[in-house]
PDB file of N, CA and C in Angstrom:
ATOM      1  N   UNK A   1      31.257 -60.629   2.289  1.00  0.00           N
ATOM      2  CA  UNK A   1      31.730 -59.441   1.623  1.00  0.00           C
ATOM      3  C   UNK A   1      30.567 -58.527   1.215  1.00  0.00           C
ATOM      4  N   UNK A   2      29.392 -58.936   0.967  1.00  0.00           N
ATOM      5  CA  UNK A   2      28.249 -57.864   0.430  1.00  0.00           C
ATOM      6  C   UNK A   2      27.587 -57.535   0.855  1.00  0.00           C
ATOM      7  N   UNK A   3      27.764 -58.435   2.576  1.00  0.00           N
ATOM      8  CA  UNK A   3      27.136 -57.949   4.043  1.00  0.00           C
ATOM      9  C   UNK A   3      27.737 -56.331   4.482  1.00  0.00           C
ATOM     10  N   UNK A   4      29.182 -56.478   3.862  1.00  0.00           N
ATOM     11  CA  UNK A   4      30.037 -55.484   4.491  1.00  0.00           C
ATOM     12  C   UNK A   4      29.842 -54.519   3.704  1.00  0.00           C
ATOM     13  N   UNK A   5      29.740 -54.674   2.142  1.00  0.00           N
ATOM     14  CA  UNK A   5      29.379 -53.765   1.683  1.00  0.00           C
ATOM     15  C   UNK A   5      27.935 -52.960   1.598  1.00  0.00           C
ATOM     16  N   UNK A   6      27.131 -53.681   2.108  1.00  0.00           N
ATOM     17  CA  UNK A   6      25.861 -53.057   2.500  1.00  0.00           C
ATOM     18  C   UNK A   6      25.411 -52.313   3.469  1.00  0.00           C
ATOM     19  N   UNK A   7      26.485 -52.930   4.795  1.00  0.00           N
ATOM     20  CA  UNK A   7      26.487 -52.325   5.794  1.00  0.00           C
ATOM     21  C   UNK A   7      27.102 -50.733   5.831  1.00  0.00           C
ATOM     22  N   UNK A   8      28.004 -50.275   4.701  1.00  0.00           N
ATOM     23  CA  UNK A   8      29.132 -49.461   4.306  1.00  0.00           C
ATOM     24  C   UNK A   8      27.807 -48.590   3.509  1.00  0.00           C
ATOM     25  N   UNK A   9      27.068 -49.058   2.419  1.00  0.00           N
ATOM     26  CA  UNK A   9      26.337 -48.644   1.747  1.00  0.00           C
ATOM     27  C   UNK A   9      25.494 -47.239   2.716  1.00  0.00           C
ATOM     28  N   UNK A  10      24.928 -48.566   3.167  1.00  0.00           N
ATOM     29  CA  UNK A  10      23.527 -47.897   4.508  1.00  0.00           C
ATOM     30  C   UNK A  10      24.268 -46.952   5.455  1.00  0.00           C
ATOM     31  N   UNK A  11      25.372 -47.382   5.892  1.00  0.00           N
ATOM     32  CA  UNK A  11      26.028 -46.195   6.925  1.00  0.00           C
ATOM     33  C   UNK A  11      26.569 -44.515   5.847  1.00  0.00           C
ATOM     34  N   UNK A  12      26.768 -44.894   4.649  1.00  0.00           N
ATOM     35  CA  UNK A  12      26.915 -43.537   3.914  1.00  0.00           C
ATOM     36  C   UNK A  12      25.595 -43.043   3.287  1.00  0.00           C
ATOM     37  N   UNK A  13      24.170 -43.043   2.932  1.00  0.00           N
ATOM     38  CA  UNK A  13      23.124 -43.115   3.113  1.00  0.00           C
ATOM     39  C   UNK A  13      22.775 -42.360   4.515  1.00  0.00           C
ATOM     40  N   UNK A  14      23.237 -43.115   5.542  1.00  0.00           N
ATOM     41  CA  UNK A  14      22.124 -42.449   6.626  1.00  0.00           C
ATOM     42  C   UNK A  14      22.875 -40.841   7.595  1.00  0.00           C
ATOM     43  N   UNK A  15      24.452 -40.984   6.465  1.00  0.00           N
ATOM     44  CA  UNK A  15      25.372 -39.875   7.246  1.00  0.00           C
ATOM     45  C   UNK A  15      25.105 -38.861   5.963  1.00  0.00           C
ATOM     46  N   UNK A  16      24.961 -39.076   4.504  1.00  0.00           N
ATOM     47  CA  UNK A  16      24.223 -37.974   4.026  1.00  0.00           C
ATOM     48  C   UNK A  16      22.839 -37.186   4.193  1.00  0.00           C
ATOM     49  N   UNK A  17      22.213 -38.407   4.501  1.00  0.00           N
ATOM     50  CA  UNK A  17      20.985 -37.759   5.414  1.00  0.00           C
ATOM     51  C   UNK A  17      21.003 -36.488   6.158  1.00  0.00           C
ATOM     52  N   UNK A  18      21.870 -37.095   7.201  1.00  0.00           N
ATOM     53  CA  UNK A  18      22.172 -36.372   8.140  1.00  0.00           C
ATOM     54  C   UNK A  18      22.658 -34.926   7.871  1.00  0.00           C
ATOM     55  N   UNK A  19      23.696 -35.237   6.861  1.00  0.00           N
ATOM     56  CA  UNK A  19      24.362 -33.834   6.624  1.00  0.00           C
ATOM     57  C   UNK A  19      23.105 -32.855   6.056  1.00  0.00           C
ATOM     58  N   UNK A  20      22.175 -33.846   5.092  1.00  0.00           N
ATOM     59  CA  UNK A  20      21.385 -32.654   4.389  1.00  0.00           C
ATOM     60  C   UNK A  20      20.651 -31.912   5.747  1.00  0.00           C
ATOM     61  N   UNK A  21      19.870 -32.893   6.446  1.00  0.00           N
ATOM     62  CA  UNK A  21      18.940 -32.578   7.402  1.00  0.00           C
ATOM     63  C   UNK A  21      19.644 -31.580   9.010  1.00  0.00           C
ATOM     64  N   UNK A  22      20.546 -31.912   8.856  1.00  0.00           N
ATOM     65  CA  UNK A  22      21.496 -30.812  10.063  1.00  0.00           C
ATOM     66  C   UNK A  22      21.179 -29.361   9.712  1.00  0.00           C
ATOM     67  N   UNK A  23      20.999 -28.581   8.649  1.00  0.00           N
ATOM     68  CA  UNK A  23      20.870 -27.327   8.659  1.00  0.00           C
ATOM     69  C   UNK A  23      19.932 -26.908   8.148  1.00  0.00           C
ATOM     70  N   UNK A  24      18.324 -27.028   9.244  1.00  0.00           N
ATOM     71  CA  UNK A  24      17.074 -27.018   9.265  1.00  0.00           C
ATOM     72  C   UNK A  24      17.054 -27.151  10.808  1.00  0.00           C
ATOM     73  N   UNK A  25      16.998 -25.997  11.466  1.00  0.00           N
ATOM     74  CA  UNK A  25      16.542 -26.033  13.007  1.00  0.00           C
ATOM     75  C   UNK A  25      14.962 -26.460  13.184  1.00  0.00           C
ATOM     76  N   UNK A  26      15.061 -27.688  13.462  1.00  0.00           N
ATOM     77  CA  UNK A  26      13.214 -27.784  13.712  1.00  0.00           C
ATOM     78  C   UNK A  26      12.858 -27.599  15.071  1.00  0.00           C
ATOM     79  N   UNK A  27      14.033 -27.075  15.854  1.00  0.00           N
ATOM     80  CA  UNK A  27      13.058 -27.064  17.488  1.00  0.00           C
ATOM     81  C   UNK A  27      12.315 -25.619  17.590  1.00  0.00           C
ATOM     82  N   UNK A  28      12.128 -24.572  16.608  1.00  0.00           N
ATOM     83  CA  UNK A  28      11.540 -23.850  16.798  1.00  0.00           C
ATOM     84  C   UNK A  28      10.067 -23.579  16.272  1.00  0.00           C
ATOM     85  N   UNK A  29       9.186 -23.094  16.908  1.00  0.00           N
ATOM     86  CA  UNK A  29       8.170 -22.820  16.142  1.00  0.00           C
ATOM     87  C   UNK A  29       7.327 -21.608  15.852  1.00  0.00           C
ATOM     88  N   UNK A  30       7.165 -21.228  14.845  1.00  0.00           N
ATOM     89  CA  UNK A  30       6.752 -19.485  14.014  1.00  0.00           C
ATOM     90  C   UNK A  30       5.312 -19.434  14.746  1.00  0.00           C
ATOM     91  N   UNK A  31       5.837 -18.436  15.344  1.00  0.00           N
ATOM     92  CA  UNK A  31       4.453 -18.014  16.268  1.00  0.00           C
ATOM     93  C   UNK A  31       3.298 -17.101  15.438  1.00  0.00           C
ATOM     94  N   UNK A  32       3.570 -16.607  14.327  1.00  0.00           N
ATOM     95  CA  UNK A  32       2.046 -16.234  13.860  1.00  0.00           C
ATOM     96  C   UNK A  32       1.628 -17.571  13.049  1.00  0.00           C
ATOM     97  N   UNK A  33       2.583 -18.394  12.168  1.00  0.00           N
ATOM     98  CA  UNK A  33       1.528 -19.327  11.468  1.00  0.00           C
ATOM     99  C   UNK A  33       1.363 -21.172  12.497  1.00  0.00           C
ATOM    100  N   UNK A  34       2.344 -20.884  13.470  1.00  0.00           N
ATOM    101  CA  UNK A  34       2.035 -22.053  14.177  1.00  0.00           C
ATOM    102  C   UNK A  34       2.758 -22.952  13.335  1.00  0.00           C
ATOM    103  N   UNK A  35       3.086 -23.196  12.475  1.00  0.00           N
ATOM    104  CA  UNK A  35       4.151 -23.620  11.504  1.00  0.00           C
ATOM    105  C   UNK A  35       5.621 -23.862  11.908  1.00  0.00           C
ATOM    106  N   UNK A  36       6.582 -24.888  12.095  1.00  0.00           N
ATOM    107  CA  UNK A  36       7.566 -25.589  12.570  1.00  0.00           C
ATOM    108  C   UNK A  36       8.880 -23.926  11.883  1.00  0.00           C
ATOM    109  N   UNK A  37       9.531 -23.226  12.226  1.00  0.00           N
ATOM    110  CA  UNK A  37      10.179 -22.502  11.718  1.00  0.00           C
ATOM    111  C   UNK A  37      11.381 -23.056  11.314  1.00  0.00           C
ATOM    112  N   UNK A  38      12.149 -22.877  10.532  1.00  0.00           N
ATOM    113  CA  UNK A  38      13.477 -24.147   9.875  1.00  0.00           C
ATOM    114  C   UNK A  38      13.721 -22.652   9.638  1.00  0.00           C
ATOM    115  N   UNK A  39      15.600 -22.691  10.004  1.00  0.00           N
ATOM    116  CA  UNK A  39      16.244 -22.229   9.772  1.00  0.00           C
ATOM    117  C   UNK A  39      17.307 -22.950   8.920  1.00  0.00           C
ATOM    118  N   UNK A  40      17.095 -22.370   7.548  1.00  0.00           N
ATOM    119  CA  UNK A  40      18.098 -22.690   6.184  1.00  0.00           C
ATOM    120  C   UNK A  40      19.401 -22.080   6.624  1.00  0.00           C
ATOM    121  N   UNK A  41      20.955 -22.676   6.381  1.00  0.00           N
ATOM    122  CA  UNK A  41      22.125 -21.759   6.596  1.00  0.00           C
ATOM    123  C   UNK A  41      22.841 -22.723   5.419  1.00  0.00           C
ATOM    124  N   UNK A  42      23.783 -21.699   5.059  1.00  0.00           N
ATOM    125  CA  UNK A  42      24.343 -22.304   3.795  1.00  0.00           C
ATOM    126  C   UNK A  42      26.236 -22.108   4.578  1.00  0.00           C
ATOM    127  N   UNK A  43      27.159 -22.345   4.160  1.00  0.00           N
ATOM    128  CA  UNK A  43      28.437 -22.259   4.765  1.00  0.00           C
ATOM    129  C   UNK A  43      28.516 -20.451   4.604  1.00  0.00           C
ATOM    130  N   UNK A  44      28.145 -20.140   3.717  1.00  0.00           N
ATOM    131  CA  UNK A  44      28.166 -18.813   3.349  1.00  0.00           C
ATOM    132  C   UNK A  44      27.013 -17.740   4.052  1.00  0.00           C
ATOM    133  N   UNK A  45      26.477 -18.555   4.672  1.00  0.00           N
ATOM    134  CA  UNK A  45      25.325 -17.330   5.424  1.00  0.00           C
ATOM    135  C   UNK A  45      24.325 -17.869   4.568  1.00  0.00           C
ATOM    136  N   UNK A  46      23.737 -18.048   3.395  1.00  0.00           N
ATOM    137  CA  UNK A  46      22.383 -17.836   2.298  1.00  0.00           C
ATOM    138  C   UNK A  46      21.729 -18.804   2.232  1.00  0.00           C
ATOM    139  N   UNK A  47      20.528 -18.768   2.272  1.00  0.00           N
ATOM    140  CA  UNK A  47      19.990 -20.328   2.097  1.00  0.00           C
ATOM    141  C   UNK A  47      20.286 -20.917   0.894  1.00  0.00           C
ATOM    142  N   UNK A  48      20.121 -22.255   0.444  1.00  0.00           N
ATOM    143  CA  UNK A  48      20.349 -22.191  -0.903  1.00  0.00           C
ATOM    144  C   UNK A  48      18.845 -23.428  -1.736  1.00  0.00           C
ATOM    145  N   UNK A  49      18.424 -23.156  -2.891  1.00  0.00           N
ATOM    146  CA  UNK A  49      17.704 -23.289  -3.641  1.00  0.00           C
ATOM    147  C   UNK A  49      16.491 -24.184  -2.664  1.00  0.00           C
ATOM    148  N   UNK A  50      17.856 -25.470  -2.971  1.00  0.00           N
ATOM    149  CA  UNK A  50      17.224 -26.620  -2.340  1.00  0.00           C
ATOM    150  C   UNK A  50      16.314 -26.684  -1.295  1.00  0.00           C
ATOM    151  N   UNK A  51      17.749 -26.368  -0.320  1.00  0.00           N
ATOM    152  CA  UNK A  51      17.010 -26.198   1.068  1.00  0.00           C
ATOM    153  C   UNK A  51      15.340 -25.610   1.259  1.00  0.00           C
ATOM    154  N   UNK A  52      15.844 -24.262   0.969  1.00  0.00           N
ATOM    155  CA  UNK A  52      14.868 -23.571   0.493  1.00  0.00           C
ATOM    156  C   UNK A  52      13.312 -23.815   0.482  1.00  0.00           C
ATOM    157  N   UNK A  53      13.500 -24.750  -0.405  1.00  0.00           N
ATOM    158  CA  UNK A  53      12.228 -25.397  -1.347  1.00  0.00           C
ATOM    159  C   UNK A  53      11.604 -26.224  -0.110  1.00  0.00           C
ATOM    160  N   UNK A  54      12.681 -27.093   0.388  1.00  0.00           N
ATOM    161  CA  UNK A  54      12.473 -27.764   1.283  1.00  0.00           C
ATOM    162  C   UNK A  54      11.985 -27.785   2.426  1.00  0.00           C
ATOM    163  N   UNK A  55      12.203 -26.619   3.232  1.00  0.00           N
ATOM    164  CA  UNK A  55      11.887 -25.965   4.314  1.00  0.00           C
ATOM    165  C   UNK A  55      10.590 -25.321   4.674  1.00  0.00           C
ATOM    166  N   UNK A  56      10.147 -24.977   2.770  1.00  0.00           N
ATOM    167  CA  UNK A  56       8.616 -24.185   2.582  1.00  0.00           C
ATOM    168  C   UNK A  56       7.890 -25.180   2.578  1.00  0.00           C
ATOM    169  N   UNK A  57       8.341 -26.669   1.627  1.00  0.00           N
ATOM    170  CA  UNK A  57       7.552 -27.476   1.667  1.00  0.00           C
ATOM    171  C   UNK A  57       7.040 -28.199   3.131  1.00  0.00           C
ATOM    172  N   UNK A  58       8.103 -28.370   4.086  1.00  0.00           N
ATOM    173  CA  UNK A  58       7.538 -28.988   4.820  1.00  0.00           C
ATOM    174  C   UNK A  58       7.432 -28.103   6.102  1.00  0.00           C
ATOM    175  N   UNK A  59       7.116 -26.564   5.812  1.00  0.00           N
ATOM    176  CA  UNK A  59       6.354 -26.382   6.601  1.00  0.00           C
ATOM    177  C   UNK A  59       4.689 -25.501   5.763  1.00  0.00           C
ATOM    178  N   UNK A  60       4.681 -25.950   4.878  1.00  0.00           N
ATOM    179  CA  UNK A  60       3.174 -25.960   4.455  1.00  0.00           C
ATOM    180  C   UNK A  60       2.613 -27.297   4.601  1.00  0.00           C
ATOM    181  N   UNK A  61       3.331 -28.328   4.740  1.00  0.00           N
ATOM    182  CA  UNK A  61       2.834 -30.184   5.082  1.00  0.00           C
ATOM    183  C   UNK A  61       2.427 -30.036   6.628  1.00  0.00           C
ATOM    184  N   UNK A  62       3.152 -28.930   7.582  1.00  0.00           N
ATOM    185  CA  UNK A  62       2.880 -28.938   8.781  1.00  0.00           C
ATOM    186  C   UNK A  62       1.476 -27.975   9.305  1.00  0.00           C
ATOM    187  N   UNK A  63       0.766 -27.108   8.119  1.00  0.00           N
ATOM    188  CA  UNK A  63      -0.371 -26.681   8.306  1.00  0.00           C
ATOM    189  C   UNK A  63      -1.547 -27.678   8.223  1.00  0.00           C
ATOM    190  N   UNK A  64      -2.433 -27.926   9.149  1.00  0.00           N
ATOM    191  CA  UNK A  64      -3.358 -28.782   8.691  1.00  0.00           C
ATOM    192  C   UNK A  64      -4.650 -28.691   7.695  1.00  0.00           C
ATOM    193  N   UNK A  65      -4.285 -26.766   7.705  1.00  0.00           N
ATOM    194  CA  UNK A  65      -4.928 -26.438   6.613  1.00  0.00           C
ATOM    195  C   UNK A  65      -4.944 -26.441   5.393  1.00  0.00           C
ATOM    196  N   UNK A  66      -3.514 -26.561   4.993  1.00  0.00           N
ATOM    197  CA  UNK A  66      -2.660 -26.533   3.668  1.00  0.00           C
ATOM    198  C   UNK A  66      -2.144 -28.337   3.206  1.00  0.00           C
ATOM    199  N   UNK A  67      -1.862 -28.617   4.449  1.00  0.00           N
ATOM    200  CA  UNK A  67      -1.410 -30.270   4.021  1.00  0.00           C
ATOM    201  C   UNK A  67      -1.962 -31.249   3.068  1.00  0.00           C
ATOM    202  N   UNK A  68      -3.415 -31.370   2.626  1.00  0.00           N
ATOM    203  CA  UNK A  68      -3.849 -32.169   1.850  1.00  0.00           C
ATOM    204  C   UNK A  68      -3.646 -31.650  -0.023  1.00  0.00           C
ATOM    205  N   UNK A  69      -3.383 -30.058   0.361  1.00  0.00           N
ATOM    206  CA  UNK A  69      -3.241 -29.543  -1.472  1.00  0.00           C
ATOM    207  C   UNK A  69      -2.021 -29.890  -1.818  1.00  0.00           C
ATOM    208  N   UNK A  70      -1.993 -29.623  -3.376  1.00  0.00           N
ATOM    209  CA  UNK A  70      -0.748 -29.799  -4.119  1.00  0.00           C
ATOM    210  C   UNK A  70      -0.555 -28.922  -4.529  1.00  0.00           C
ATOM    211  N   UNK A  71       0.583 -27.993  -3.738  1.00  0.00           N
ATOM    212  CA  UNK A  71       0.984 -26.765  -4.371  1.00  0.00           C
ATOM    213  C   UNK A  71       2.851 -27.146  -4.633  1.00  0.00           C
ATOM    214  N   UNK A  72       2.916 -26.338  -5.624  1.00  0.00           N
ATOM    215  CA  UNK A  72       3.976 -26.350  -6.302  1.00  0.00           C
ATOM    216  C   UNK A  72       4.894 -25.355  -5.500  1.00  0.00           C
ATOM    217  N   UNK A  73       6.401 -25.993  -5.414  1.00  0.00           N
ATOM    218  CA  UNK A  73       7.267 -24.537  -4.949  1.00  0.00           C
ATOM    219  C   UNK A  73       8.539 -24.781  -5.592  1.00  0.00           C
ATOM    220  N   UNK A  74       8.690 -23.623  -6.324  1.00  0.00           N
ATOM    221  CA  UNK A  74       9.929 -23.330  -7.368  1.00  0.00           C
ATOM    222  C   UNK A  74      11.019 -21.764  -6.412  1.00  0.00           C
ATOM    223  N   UNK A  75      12.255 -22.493  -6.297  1.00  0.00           N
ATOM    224  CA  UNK A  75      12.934 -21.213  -5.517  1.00  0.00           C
ATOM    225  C   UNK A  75      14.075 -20.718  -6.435  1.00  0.00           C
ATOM    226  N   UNK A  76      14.259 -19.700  -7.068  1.00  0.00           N
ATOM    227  CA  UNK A  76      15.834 -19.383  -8.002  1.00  0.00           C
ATOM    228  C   UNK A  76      15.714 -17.908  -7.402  1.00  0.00           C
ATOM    229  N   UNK A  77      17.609 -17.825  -6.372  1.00  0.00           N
ATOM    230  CA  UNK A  77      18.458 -17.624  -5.654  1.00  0.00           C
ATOM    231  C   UNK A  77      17.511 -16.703  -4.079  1.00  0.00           C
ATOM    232  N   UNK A  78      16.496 -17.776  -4.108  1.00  0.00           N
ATOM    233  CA  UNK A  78      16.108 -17.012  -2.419  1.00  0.00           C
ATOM    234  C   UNK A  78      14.661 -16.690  -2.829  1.00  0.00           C
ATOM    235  N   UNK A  79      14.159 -16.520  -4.290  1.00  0.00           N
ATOM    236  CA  UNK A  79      12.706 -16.044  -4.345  1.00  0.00           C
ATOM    237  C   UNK A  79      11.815 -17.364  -4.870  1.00  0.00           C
ATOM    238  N   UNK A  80      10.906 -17.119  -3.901  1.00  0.00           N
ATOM    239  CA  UNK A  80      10.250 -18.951  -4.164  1.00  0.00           C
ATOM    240  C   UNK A  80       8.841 -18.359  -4.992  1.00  0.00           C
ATOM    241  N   UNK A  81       8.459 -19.487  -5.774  1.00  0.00           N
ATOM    242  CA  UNK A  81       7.274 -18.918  -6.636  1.00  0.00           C
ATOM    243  C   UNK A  81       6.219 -20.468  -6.240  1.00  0.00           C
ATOM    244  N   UNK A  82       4.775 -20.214  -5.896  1.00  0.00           N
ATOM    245  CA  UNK A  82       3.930 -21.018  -5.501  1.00  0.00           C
ATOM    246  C   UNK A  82       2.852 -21.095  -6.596  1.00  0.00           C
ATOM    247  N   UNK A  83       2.725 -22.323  -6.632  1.00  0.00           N
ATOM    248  CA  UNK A  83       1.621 -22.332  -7.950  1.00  0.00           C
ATOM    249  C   UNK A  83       0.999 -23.541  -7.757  1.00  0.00           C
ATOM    250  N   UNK A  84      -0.257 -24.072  -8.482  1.00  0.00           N
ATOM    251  CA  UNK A  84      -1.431 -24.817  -7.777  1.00  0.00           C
ATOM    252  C   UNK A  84      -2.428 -24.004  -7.895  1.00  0.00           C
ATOM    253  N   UNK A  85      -3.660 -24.906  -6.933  1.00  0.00           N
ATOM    254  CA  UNK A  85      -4.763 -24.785  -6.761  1.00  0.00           C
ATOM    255  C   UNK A  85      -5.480 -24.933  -5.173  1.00  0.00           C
ATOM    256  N   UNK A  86      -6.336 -23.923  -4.807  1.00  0.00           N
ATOM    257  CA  UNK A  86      -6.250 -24.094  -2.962  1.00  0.00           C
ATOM    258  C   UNK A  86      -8.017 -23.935  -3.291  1.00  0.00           C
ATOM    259  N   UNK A  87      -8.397 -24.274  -2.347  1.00  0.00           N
ATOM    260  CA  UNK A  87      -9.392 -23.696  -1.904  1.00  0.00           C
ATOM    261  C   UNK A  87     -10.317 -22.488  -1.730  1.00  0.00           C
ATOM    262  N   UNK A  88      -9.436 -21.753  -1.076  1.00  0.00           N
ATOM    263  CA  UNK A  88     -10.158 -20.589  -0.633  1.00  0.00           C
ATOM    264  C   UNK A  88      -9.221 -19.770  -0.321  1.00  0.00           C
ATOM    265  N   UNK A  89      -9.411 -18.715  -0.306  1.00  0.00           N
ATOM    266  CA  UNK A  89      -8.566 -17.087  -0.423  1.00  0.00           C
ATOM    267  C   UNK A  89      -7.507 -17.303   0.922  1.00  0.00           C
ATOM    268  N   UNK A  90      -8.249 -17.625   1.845  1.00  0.00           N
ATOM    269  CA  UNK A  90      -7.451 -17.743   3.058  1.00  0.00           C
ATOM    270  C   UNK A  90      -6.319 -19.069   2.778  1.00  0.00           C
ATOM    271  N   UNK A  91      -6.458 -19.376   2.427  1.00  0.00           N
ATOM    272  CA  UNK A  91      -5.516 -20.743   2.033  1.00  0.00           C
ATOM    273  C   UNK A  91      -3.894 -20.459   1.632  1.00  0.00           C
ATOM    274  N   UNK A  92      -4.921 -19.361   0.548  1.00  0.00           N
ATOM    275  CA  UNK A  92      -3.699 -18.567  -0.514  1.00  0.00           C
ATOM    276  C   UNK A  92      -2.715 -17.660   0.022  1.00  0.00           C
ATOM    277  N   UNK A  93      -3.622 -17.496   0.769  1.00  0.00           N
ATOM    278  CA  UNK A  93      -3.182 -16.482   1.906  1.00  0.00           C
ATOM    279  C   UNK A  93      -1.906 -17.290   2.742  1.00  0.00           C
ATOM    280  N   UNK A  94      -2.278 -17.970   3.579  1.00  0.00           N
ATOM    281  CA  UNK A  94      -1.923 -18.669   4.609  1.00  0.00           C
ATOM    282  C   UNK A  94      -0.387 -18.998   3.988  1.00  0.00           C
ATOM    283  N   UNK A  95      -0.169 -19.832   2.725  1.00  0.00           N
ATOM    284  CA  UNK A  95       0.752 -20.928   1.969  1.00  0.00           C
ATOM    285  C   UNK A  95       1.569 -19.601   2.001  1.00  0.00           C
ATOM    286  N   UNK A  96       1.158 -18.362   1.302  1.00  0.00           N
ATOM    287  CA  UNK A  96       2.318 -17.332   0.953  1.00  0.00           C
ATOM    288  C   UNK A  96       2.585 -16.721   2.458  1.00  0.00           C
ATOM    289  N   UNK A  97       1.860 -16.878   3.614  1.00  0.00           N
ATOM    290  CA  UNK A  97       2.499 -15.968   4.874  1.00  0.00           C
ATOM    291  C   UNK A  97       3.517 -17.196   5.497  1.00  0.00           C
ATOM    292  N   UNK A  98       3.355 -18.560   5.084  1.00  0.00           N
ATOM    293  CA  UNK A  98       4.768 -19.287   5.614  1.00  0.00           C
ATOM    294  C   UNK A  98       5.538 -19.202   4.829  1.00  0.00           C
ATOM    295  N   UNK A  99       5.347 -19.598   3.509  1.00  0.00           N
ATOM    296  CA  UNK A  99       6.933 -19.518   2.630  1.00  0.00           C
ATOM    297  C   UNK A  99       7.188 -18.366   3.189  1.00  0.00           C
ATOM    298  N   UNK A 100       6.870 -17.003   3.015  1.00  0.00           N
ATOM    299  CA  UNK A 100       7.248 -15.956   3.347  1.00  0.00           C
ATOM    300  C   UNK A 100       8.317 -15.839   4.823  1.00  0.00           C
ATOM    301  N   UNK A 101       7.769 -16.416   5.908  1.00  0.00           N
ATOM    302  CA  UNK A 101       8.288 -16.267   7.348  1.00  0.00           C
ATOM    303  C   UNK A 101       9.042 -17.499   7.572  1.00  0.00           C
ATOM    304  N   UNK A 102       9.589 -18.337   5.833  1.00  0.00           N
ATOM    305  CA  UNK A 102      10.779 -18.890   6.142  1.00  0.00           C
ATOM    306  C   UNK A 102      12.091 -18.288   5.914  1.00  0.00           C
ATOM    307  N   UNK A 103      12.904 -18.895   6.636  1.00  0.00           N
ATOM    308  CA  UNK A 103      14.226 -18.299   6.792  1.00  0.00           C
ATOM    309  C   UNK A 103      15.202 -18.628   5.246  1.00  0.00           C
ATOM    310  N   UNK A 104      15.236 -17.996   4.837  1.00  0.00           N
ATOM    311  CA  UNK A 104      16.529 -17.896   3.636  1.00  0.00           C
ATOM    312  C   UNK A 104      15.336 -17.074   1.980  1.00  0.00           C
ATOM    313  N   UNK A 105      14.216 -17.141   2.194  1.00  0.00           N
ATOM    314  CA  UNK A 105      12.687 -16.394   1.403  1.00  0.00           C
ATOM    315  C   UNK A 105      13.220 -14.912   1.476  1.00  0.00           C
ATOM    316  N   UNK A 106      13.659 -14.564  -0.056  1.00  0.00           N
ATOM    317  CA  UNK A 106      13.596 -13.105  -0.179  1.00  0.00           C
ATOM    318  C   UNK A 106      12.480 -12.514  -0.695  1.00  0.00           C
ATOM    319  N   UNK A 107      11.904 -13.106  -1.622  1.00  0.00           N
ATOM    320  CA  UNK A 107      10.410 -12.463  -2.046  1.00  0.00           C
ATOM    321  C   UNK A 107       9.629 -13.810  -2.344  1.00  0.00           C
ATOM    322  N   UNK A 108       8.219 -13.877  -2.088  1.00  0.00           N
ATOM    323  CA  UNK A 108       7.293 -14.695  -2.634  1.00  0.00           C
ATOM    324  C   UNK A 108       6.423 -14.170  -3.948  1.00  0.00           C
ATOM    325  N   UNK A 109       6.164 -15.401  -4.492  1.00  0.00           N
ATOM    326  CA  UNK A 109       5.770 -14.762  -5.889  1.00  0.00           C
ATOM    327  C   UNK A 109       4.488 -15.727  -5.979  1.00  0.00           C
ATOM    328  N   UNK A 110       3.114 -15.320  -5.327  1.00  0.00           N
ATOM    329  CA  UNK A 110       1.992 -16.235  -4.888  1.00  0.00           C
ATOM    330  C   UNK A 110       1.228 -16.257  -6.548  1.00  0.00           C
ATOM    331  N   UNK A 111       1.334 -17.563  -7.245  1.00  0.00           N
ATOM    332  CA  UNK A 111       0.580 -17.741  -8.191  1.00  0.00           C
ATOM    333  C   UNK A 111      -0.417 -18.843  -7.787  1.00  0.00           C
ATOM    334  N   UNK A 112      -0.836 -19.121  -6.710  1.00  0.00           N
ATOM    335  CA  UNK A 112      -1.901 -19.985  -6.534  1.00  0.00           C
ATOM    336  C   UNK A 112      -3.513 -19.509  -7.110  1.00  0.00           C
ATOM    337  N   UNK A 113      -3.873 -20.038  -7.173  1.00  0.00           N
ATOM    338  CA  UNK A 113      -5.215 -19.877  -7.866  1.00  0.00           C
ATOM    339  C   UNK A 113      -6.173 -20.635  -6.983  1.00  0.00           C
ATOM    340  N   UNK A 114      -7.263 -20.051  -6.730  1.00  0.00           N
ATOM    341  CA  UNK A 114      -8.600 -20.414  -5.927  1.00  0.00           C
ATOM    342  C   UNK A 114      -9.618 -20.521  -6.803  1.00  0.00           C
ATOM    343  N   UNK A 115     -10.066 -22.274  -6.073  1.00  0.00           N
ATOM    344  CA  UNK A 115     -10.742 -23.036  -7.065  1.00  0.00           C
ATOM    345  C   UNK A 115     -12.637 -22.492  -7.296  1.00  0.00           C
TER     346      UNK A 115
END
């Protein structure tokens, strides 16, 4: 019986997964930052918070320039705000031209700071 229920467990687990991760197109890729492009869609057309957040984050994890910092990303209704500490100007640069050229990003609000 707790075989079955585990098995039940893990199969609802790996189908929420799924649902979250289905609306994030990763076969494309953003030709100025070289960066994986994810397309956020909400049932309603809009990206929403989460996603959002999600989509910036892991395509600043997909820069090899940006991947080792810890930058912060806060999104309330489409405008994402970045905060942390980078390196160098170009860095700062770089983190705000992907959030920016993600899909569901109405304004970026670059508070990173160069160390």
């Amino acid at each position: 019986m707790q075989a079955i229920k585990r098995t039940l467990v893990t199969a609802g687990v790996v189908l929420a997964g799924s649902l979250l991760l289905s609306s994030c197109d990763r076969g494309n890729v953003n030709a100025q930052t070289g960066a994986p492009d994810l397309t956020v869609t909400t049932e309603d057309g809009d990206g929403d918070d989460v996603n959002i957040t999600t989509a910036v984050n892991t395509a600043l994890m997909a820069d090899p320039k940006l991947q080792h910092l810890d930058i912060q990303i806060e999104t309330r209704k489409g405008d994402v705000t970045l905060s942390g500490t980078v390196e160098t100007q170009a860095q700062r640069s770089q983190a705000e031209m992907i959030a920016a050229s993600t899909s569901g990003v109405h304004a970026v609000n670059n508070k990173l700071q160069v160390k």
